[in-house]
PDB file of N, CA and C in Angstrom:
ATOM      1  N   UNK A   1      16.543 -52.933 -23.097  1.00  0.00           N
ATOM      2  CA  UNK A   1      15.791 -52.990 -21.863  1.00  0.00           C
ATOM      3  C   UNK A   1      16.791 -53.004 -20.708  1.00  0.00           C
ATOM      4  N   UNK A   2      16.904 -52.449 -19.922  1.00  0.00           N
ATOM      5  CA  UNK A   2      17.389 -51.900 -18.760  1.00  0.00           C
ATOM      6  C   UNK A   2      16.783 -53.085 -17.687  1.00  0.00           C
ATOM      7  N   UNK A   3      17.741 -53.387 -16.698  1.00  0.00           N
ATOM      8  CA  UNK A   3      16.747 -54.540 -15.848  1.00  0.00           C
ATOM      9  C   UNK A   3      17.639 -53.843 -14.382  1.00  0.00           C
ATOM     10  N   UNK A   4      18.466 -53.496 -14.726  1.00  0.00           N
ATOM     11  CA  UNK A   4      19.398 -53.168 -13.366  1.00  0.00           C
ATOM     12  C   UNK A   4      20.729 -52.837 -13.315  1.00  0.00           C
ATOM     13  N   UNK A   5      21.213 -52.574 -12.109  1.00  0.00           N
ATOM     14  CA  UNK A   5      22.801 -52.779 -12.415  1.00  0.00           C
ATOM     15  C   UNK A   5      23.712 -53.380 -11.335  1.00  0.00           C
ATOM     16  N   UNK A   6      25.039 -53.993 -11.569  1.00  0.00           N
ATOM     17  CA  UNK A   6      25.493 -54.654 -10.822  1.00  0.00           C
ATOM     18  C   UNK A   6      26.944 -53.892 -10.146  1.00  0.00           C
ATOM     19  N   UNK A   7      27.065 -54.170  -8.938  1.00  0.00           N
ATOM     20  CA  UNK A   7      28.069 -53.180  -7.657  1.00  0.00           C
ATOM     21  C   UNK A   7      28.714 -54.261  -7.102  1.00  0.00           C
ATOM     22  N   UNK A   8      30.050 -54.187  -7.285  1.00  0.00           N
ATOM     23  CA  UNK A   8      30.438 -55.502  -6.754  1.00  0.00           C
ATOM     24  C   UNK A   8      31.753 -54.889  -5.686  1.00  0.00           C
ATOM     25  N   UNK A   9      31.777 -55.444  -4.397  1.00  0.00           N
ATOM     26  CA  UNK A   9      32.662 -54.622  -3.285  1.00  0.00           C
ATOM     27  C   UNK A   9      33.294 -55.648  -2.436  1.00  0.00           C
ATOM     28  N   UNK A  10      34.575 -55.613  -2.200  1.00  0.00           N
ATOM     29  CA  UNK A  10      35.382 -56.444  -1.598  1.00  0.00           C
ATOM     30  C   UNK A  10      35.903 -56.289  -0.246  1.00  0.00           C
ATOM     31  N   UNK A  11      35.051 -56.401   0.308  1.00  0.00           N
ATOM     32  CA  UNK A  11      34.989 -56.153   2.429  1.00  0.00           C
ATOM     33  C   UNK A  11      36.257 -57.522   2.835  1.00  0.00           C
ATOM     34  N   UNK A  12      37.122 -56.529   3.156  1.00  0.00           N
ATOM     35  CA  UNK A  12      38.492 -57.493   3.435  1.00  0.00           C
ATOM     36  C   UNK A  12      38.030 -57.928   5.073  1.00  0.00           C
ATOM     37  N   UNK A  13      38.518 -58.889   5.098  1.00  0.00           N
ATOM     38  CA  UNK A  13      37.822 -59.590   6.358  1.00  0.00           C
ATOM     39  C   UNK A  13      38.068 -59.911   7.361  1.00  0.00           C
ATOM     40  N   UNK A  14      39.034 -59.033   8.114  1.00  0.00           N
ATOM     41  CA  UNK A  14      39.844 -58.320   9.009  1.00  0.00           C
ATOM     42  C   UNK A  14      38.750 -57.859  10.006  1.00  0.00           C
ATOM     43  N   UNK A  15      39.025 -58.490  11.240  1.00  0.00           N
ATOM     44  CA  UNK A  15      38.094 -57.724  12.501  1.00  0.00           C
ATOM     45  C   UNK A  15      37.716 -56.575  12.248  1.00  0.00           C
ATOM     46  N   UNK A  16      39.162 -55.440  12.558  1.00  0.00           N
ATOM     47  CA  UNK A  16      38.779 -54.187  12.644  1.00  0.00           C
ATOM     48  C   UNK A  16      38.336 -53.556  11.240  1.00  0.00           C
ATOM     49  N   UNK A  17      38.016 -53.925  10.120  1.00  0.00           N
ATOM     50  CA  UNK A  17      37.278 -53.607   9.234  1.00  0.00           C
ATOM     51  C   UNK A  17      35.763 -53.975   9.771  1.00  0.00           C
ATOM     52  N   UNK A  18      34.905 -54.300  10.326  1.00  0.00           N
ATOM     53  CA  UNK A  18      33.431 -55.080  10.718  1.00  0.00           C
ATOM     54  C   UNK A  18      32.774 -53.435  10.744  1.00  0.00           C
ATOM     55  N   UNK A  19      33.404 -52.833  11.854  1.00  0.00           N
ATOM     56  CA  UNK A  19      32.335 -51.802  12.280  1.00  0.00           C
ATOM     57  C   UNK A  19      32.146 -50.884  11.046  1.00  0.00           C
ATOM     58  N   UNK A  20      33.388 -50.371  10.038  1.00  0.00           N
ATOM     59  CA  UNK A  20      32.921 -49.586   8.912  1.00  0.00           C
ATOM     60  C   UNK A  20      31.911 -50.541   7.767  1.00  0.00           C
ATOM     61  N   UNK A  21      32.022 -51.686   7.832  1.00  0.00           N
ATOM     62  CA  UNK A  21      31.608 -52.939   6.919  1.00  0.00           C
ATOM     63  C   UNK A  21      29.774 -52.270   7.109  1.00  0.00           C
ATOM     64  N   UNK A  22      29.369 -52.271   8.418  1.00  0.00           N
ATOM     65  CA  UNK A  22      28.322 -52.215   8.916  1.00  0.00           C
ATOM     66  C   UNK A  22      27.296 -51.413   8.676  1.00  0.00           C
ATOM     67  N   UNK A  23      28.150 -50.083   8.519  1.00  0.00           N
ATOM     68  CA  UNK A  23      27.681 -49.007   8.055  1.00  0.00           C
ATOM     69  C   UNK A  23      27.917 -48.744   6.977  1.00  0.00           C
ATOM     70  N   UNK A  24      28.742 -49.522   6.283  1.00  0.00           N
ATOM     71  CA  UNK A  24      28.436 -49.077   4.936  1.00  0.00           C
ATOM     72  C   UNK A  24      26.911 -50.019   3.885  1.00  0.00           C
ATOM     73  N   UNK A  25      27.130 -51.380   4.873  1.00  0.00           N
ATOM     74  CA  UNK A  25      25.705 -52.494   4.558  1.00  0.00           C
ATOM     75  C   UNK A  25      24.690 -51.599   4.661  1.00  0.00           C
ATOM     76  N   UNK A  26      24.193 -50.882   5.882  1.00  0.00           N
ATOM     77  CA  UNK A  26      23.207 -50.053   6.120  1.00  0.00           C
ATOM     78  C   UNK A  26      22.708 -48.915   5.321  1.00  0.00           C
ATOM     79  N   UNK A  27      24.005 -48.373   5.030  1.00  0.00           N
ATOM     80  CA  UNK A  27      24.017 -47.521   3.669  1.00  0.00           C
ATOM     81  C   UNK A  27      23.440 -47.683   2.401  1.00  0.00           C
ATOM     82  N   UNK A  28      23.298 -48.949   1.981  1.00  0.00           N
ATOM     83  CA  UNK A  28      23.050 -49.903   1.078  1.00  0.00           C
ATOM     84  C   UNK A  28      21.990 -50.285   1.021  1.00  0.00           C
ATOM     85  N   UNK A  29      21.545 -50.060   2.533  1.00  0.00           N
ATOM     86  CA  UNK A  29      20.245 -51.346   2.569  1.00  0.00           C
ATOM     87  C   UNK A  29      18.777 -49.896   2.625  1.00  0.00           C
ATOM     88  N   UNK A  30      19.728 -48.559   2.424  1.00  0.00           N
ATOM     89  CA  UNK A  30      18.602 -47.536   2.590  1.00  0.00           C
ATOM     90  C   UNK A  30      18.159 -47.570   1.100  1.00  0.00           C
ATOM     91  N   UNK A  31      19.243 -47.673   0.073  1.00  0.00           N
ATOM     92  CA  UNK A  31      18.212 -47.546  -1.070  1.00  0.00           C
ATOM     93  C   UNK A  31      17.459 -48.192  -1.886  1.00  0.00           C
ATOM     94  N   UNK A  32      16.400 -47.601  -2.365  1.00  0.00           N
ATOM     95  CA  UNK A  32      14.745 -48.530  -2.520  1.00  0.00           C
ATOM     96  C   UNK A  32      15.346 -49.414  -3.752  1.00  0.00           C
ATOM     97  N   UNK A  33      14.866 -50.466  -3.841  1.00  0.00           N
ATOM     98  CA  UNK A  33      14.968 -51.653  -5.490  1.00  0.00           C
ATOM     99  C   UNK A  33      16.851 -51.926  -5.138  1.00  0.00           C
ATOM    100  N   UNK A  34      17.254 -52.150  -3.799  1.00  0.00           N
ATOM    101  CA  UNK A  34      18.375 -52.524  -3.597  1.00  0.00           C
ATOM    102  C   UNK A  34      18.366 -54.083  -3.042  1.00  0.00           C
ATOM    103  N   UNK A  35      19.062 -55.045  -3.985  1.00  0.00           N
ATOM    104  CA  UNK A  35      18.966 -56.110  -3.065  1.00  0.00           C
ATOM    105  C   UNK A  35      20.432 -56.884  -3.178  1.00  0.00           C
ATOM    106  N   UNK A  36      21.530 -57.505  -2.138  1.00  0.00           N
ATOM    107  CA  UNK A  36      22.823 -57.893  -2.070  1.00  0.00           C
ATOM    108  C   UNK A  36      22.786 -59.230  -2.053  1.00  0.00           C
ATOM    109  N   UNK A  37      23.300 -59.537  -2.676  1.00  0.00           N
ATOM    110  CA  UNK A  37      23.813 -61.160  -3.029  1.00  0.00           C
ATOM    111  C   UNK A  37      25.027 -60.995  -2.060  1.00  0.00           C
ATOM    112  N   UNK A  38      25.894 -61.681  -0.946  1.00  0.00           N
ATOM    113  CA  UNK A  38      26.558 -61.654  -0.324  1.00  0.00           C
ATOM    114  C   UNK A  38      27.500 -62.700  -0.332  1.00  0.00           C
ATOM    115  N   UNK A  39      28.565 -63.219  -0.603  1.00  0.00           N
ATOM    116  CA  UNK A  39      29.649 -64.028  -0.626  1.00  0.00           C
ATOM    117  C   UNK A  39      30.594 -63.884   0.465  1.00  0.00           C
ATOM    118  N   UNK A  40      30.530 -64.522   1.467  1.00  0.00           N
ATOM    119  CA  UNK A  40      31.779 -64.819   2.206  1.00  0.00           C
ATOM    120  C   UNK A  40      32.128 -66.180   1.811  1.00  0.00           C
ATOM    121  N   UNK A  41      33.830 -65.640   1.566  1.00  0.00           N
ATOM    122  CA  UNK A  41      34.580 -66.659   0.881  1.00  0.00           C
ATOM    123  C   UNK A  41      35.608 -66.977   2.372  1.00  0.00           C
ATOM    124  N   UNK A  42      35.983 -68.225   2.796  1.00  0.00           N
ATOM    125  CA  UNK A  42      36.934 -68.469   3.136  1.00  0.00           C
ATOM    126  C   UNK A  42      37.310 -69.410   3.298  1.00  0.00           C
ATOM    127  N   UNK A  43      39.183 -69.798   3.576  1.00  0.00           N
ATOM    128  CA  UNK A  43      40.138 -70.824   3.012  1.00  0.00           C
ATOM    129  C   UNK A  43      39.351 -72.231   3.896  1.00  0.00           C
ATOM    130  N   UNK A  44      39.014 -73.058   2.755  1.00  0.00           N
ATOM    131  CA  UNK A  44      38.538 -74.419   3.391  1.00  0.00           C
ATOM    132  C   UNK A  44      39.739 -75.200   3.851  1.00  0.00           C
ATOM    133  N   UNK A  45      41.165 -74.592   3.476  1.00  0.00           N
ATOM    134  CA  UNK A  45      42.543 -75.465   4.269  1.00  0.00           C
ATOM    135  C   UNK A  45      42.229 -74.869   5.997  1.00  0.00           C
ATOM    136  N   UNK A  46      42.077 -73.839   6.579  1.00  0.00           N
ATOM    137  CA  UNK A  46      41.506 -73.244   7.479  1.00  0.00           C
ATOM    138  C   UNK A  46      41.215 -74.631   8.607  1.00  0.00           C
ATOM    139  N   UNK A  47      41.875 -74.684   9.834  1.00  0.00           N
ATOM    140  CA  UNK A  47      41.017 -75.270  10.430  1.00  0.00           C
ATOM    141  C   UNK A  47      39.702 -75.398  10.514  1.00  0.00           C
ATOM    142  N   UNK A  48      38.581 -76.209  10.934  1.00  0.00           N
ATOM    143  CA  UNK A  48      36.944 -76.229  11.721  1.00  0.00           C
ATOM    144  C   UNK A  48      36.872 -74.910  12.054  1.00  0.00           C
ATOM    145  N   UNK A  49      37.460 -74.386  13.486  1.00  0.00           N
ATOM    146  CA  UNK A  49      37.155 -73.102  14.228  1.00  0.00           C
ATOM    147  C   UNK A  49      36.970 -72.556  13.600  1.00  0.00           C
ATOM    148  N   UNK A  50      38.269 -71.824  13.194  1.00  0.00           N
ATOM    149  CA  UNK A  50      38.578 -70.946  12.412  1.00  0.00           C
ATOM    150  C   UNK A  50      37.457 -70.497  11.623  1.00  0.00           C
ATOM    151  N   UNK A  51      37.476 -71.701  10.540  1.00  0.00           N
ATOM    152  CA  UNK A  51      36.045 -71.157   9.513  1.00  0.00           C
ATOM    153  C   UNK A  51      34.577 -70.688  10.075  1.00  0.00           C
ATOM    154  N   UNK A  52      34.519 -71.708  11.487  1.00  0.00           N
ATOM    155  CA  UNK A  52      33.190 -71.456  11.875  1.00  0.00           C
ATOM    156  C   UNK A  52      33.400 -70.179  12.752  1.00  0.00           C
ATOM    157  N   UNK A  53      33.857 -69.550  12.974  1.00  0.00           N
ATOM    158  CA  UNK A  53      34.321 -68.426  13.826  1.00  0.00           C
ATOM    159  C   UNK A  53      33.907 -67.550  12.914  1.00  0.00           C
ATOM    160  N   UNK A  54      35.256 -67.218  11.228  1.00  0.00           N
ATOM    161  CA  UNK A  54      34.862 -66.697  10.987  1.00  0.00           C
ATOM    162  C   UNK A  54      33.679 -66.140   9.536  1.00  0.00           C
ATOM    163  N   UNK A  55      32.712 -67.361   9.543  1.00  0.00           N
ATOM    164  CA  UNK A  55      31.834 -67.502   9.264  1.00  0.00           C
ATOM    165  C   UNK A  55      30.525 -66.755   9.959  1.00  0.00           C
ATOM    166  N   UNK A  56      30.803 -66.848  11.578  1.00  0.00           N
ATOM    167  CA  UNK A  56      29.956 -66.579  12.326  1.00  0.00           C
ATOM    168  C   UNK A  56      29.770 -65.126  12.712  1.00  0.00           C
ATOM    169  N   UNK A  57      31.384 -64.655  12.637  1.00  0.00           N
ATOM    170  CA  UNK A  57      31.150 -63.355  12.563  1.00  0.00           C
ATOM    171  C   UNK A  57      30.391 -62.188  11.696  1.00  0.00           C
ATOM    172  N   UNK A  58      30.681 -62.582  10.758  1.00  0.00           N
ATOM    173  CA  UNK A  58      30.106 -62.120   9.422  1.00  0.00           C
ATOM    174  C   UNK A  58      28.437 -62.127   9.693  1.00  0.00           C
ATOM    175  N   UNK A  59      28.285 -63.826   9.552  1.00  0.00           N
ATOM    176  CA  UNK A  59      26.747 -63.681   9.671  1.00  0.00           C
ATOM    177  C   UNK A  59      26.096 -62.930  10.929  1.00  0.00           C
ATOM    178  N   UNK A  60      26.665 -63.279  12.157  1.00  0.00           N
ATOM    179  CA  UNK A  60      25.957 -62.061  13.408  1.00  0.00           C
ATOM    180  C   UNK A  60      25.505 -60.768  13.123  1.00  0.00           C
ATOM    181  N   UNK A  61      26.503 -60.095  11.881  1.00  0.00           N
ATOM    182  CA  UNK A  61      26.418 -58.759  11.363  1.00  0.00           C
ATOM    183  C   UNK A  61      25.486 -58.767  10.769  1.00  0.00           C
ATOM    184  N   UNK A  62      25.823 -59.384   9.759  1.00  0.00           N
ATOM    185  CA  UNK A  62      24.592 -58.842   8.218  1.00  0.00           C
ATOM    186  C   UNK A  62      23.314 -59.245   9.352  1.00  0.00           C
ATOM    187  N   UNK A  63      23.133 -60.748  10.200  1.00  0.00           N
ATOM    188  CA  UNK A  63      21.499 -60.717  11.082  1.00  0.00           C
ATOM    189  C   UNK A  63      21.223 -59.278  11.603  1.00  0.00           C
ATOM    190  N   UNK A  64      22.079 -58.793  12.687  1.00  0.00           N
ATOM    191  CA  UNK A  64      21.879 -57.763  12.974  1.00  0.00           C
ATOM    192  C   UNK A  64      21.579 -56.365  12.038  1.00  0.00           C
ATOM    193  N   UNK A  65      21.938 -56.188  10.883  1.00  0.00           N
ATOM    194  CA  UNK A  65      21.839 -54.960   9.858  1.00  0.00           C
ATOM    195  C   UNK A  65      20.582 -55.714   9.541  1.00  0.00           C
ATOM    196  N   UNK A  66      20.040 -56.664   8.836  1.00  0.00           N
ATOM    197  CA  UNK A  66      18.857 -57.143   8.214  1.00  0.00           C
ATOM    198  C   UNK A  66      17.618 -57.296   9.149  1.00  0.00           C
ATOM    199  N   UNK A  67      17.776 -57.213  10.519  1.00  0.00           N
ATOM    200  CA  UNK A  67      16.678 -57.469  11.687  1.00  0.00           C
ATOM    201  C   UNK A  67      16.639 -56.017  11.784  1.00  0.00           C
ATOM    202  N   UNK A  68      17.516 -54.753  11.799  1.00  0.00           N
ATOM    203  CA  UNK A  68      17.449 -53.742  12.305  1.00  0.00           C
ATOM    204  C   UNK A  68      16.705 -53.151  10.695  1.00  0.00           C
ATOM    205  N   UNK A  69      16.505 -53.247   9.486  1.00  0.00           N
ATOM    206  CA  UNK A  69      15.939 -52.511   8.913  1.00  0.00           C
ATOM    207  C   UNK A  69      14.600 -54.125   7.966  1.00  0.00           C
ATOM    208  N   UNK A  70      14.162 -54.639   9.329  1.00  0.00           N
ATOM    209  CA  UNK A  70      13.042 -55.646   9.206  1.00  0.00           C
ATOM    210  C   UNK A  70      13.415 -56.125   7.620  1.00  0.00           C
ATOM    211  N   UNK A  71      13.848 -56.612   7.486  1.00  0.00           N
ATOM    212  CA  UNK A  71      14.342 -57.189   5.948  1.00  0.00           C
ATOM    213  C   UNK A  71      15.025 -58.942   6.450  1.00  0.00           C
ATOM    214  N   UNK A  72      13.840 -59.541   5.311  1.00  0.00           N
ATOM    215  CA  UNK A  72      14.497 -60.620   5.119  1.00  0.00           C
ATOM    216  C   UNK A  72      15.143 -61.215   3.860  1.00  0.00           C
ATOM    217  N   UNK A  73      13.968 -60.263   2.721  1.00  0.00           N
ATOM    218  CA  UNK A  73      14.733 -61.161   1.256  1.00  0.00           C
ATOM    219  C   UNK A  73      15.846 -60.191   0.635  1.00  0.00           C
ATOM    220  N   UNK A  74      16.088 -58.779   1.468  1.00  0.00           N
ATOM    221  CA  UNK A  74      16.866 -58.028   0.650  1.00  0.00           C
ATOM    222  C   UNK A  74      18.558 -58.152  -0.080  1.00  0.00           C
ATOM    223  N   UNK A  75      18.790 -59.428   1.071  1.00  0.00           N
ATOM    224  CA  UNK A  75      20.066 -59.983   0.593  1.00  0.00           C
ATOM    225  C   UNK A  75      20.101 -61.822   1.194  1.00  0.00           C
ATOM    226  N   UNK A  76      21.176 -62.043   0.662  1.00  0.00           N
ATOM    227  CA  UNK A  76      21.113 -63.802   0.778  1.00  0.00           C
ATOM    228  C   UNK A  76      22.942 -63.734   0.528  1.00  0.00           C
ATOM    229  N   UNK A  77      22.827 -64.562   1.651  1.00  0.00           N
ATOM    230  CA  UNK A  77      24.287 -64.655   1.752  1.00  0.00           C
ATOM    231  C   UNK A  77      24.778 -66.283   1.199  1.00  0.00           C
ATOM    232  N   UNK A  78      25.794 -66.367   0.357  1.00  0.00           N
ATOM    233  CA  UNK A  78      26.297 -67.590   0.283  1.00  0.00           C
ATOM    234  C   UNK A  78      27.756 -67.668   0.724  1.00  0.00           C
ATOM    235  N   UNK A  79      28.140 -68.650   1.096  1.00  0.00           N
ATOM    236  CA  UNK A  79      29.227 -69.039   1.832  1.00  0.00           C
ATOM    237  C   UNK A  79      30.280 -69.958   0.925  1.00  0.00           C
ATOM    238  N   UNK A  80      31.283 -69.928   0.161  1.00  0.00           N
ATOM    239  CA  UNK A  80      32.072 -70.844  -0.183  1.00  0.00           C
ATOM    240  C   UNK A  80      33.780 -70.709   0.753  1.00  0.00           C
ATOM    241  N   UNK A  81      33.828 -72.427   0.126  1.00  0.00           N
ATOM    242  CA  UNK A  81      34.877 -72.467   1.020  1.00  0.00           C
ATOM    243  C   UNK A  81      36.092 -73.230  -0.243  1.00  0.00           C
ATOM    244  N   UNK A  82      37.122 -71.756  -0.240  1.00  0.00           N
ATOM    245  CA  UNK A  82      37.773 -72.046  -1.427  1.00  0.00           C
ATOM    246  C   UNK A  82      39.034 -73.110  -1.213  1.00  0.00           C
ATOM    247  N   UNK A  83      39.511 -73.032  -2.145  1.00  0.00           N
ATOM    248  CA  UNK A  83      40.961 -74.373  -1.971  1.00  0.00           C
ATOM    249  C   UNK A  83      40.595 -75.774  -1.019  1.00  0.00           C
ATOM    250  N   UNK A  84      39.364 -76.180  -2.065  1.00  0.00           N
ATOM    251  CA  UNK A  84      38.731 -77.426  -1.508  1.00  0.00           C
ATOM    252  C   UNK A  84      39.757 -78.675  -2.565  1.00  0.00           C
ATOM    253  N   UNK A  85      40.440 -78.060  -3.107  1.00  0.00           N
ATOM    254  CA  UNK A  85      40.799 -79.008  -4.212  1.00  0.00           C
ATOM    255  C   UNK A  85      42.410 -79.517  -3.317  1.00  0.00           C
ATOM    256  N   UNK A  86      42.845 -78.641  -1.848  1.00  0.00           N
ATOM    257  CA  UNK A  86      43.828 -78.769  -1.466  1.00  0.00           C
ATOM    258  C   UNK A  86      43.856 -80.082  -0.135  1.00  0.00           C
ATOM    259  N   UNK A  87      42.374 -80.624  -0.129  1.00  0.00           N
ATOM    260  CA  UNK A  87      41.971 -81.154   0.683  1.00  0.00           C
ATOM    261  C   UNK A  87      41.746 -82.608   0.726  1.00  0.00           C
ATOM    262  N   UNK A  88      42.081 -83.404   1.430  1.00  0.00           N
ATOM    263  CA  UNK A  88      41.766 -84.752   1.713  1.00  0.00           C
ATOM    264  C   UNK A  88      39.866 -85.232   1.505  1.00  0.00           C
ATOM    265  N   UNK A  89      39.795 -86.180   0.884  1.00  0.00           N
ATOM    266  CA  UNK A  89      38.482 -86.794   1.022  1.00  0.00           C
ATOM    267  C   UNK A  89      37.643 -86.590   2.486  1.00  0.00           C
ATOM    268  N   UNK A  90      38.387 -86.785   3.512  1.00  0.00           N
ATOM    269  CA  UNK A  90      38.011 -86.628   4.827  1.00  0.00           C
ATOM    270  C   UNK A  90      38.385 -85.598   5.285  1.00  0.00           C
ATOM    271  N   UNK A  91      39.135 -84.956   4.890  1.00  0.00           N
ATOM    272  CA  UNK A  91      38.886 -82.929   5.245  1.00  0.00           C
ATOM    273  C   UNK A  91      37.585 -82.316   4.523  1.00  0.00           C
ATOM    274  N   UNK A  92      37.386 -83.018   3.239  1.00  0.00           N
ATOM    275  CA  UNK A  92      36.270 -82.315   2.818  1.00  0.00           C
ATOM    276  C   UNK A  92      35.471 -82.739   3.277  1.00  0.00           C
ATOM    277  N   UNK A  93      34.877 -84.004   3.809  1.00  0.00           N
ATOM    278  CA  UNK A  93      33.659 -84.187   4.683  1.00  0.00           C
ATOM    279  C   UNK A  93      33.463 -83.366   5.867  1.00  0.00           C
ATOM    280  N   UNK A  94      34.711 -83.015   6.363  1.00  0.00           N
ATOM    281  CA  UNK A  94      34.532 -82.304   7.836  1.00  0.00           C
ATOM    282  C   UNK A  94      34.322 -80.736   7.277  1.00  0.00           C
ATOM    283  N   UNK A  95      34.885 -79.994   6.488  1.00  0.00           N
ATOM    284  CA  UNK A  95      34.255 -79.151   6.044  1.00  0.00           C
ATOM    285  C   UNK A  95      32.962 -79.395   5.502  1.00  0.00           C
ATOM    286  N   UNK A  96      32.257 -79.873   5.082  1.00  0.00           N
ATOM    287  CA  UNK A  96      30.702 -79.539   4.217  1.00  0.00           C
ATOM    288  C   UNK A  96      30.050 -80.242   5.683  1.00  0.00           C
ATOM    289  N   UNK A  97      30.324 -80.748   6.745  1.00  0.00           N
ATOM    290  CA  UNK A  97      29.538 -80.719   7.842  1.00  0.00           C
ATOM    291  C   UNK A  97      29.819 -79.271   8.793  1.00  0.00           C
ATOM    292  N   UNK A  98      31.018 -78.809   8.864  1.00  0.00           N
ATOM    293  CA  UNK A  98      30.942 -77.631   9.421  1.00  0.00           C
ATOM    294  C   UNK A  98      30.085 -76.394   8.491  1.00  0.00           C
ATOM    295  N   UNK A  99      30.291 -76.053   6.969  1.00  0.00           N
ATOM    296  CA  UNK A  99      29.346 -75.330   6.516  1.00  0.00           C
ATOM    297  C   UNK A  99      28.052 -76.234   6.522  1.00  0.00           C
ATOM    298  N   UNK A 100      27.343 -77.248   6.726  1.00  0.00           N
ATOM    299  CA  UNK A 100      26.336 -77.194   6.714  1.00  0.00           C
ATOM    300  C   UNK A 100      25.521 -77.191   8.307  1.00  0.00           C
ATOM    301  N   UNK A 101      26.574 -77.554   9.429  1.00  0.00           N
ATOM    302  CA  UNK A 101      25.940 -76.738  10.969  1.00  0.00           C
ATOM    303  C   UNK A 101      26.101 -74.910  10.426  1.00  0.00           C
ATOM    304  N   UNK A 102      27.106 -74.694  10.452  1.00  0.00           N
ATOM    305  CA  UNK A 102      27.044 -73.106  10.008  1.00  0.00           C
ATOM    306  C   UNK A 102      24.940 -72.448   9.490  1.00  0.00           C
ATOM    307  N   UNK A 103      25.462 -72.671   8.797  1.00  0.00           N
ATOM    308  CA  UNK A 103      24.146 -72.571   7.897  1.00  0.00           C
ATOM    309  C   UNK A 103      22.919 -73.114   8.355  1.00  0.00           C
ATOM    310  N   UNK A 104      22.325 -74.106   8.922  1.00  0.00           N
ATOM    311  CA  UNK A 104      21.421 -74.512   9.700  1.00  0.00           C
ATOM    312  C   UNK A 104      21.443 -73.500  11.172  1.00  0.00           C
ATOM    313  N   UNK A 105      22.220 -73.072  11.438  1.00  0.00           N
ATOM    314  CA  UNK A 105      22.376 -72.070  12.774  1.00  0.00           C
ATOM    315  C   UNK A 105      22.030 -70.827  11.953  1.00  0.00           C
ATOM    316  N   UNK A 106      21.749 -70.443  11.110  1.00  0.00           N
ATOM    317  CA  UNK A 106      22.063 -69.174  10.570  1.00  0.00           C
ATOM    318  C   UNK A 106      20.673 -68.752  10.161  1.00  0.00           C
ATOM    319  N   UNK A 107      20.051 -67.613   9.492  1.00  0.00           N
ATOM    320  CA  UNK A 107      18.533 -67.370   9.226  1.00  0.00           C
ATOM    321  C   UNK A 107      19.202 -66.492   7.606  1.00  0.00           C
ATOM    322  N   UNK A 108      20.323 -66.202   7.601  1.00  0.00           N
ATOM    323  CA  UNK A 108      20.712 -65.524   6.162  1.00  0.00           C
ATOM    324  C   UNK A 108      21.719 -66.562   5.374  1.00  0.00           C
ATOM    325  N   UNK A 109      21.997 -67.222   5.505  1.00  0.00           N
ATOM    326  CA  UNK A 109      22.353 -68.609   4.732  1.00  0.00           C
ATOM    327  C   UNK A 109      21.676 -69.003   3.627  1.00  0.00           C
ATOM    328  N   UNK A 110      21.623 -68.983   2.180  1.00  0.00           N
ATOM    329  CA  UNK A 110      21.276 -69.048   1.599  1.00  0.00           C
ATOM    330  C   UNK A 110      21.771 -70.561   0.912  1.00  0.00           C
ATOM    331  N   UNK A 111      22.861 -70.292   1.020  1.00  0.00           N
ATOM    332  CA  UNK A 111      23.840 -71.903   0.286  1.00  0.00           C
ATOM    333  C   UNK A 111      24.868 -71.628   1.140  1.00  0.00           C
ATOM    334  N   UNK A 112      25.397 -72.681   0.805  1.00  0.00           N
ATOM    335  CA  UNK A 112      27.599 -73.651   1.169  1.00  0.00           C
ATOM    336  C   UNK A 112      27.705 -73.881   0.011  1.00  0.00           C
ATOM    337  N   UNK A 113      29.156 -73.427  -0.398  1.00  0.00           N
ATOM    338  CA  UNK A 113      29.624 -75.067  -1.097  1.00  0.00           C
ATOM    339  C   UNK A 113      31.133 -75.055  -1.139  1.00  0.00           C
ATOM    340  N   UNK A 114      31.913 -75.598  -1.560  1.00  0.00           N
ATOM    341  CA  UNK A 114      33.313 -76.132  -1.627  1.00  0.00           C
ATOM    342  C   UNK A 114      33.884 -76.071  -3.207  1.00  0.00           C
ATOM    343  N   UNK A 115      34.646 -75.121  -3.267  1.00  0.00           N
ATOM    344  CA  UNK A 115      35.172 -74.478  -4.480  1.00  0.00           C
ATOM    345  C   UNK A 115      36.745 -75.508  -4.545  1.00  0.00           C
ATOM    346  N   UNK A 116      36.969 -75.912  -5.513  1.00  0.00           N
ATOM    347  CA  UNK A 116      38.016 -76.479  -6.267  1.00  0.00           C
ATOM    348  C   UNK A 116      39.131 -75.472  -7.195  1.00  0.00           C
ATOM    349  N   UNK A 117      40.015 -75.523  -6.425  1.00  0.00           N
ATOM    350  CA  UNK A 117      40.672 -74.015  -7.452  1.00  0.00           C
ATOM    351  C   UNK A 117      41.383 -74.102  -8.331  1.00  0.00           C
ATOM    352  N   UNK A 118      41.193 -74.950  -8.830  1.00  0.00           N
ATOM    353  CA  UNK A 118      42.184 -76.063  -9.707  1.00  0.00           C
ATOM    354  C   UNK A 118      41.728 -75.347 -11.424  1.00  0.00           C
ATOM    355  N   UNK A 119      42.923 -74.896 -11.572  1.00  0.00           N
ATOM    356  CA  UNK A 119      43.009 -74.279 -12.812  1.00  0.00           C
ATOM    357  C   UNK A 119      42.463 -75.394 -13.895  1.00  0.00           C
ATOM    358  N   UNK A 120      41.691 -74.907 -14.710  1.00  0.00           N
ATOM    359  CA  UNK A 120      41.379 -75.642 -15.950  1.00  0.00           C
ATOM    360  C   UNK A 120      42.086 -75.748 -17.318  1.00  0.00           C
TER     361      UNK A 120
END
C-alpha cells in the first residue's frame, strides 16, 4: 500500500537565500495532496535576538506564502533549538521563554522544543 512519499530539502538560512526559498515554497504549495512539515532549526547557544530575529524571519515568509495561497493546514512549522545540552539551567529557561513568545506571536507555529546534542 502506497500512502505517499517523503522530500526532504535543506534551505540554508542565509538572508540572501529567502527570496529563492519563497518561490520555491510556492512551487510546492501548487501541487494538489502536498503538505510540508517545516523545521527551522537554530543554535540555542545563539543569543535571545538573534534566535528571535531569526526565527521571525522565516516565519513572516512561510505567513506570507500560506495567506497568499489561503492555506492553513498545508504545512506546520516546528522550531527546535539545537545545542541545548551546551546550556546553563538558566539559559535554558530564557530560551524556552523566547521560543515560547516566538510561537504565541506566530499563526504557523506548530511546536518549540530544545534539542540536547549529546551523543548517546
Amino acid at each position: 500500500m502506497k500512502h505517499g512519499s517523503v522530500i526532504c530539502f535543506d534551505f540554508l538560512g542565509k538572508h540572501e537565500f529567502h527570496g529563492p526559498h519563497r518561490l520555491f515554497l510556492k512551487e510546492l504549495l501548487k501541487r494538489p495532496n502536498t503538505k510540508l512539515k517545516i523545521l527551522i532549526v537554530v543554535k540555542a547557544t545563539d543569543t535571545t535576538d538573534v534566535i528571535r530575529q531569526k526565527i521571525t524571519r522565516w516565519t513572516s515568509t512561510l505567513q506570507s506564502v500560506f495567506s497568499e495561497f489561503k492555506l492553513k493546514e498545508k504545512g506546520s512549522v516546528i522550531i527546535v533549538g539545537s545545542f541545548a545540552d551546551k546550556l546553563s539551567k538558566e539559559d535554558i529557561e530564557k530560551k524556552e521563554t523566547v521560543l515560547k513568545e516566538v510561537k504565541n506571536s506566530s499563526s504557523v507555529i506548530s511546536e518549540c522544543m530544545l534539542l540536547d546534542c549529546r551523543s548517546t
